[in-house]
Protein backbone atom coordinates (compact mmCIF):
# COMPACT_ATOMS: atom_id res chain seq x y z
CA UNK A 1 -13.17 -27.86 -0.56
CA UNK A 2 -10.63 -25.07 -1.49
CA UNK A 3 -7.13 -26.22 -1.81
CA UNK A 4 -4.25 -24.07 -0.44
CA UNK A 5 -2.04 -21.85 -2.50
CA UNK A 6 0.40 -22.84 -4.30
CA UNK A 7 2.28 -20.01 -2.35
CA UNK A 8 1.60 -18.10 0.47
CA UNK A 9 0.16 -14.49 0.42
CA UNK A 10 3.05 -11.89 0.25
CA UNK A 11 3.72 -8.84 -0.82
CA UNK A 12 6.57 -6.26 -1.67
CA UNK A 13 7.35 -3.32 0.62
CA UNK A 14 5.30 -0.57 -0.41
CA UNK A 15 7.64 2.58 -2.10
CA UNK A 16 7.12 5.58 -3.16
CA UNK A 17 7.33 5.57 -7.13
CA UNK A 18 6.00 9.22 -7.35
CA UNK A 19 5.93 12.27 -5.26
CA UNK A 20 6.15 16.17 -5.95
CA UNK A 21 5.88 19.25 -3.48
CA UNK A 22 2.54 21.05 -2.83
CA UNK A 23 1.50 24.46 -1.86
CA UNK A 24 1.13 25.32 1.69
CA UNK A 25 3.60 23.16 3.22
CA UNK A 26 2.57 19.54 2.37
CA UNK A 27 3.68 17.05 -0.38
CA UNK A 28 2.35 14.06 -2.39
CA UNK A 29 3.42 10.87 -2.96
CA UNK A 30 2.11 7.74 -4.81
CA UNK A 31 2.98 4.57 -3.66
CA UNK A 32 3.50 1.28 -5.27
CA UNK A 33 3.42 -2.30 -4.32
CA UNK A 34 3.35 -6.06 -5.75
CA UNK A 35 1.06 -8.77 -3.88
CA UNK A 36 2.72 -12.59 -4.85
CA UNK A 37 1.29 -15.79 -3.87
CA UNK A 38 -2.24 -16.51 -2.26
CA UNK A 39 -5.26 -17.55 -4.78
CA UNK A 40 -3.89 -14.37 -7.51
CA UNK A 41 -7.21 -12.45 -7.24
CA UNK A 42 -5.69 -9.58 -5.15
CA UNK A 43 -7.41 -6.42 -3.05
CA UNK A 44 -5.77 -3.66 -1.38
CA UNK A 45 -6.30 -1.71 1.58
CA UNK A 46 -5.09 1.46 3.71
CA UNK A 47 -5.33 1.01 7.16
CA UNK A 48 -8.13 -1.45 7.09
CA UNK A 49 -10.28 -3.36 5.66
CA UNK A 50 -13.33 -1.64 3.87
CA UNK A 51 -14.69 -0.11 0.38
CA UNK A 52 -13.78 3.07 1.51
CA UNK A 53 -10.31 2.02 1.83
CA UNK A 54 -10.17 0.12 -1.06
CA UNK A 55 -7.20 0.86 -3.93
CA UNK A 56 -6.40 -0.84 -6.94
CA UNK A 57 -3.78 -2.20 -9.44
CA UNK A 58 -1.22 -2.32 -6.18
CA UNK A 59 -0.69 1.90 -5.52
CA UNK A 60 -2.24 4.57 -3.88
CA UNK A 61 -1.83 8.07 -3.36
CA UNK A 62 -1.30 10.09 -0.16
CA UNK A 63 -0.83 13.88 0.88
CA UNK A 64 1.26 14.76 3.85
CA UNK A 65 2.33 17.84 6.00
CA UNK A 66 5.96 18.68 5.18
CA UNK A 67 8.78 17.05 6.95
CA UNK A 68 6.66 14.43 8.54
CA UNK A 69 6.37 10.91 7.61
CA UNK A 70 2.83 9.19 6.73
CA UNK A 71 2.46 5.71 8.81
CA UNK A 72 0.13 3.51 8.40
CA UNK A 73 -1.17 0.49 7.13
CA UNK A 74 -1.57 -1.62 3.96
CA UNK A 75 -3.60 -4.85 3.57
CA UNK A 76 -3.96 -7.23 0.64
CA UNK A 77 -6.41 -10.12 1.02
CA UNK A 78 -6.87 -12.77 -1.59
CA UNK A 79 -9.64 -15.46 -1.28
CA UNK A 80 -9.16 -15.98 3.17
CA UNK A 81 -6.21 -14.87 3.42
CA UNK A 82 -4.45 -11.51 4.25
CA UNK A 83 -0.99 -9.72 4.56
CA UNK A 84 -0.13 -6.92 6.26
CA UNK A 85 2.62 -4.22 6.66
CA UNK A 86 2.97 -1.41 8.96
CA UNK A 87 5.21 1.62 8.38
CA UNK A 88 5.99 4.84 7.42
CA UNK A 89 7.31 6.12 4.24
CA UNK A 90 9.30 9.34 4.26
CA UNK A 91 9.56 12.20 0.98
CA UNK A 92 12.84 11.02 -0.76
CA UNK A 93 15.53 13.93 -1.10
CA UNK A 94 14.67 14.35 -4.97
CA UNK A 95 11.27 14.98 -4.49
């Protein structure tokens, strides 16, 4: 029998920690987020659930069109359980 967690799965909104303009109209970002709670062996996902869309340590990177927001999705799972969060992070002004 597995007992429950001590606290349930959570995690911080993801932000953008890093970002910088590219060539040809699109930028770059890396993102950065902190799962809490659950059974503390974390994984993280974009979009959904798969090795392909695996990241790790918590961030990711992304490149986006200029002057458009990525959306999408970010899963951690840890043991059964999962969180979610579904947004859109815009390129901050000092990028």
């Amino acid at each position: 029998m597995t007992l429950p967690p001590a606290e349930p799965l959570h995690f911080s909104v993801p932000v953008i920690v890093a970002c910088r303009e590219l060539e040809g109209g699109r930028w770059w970002a890396r993102v950065g987020l902190t799962a809490y709670g659950g059974y503390g062996d974390y994984h993280y996902y974009q979009n959904y659930v798969s090795p392909e869309t695996e990241f790790f340590n918590g961030t990711f990177e992304f490149e986006w069109e200029e002057g458009k927001a990525w959306f999408g999705t970010v899963i951690v799972t840890s043991g059964d359980l999962q969180a979610r969060w579904r947004g859109s992070l815009s390129k901050p002004p000092d990028c």
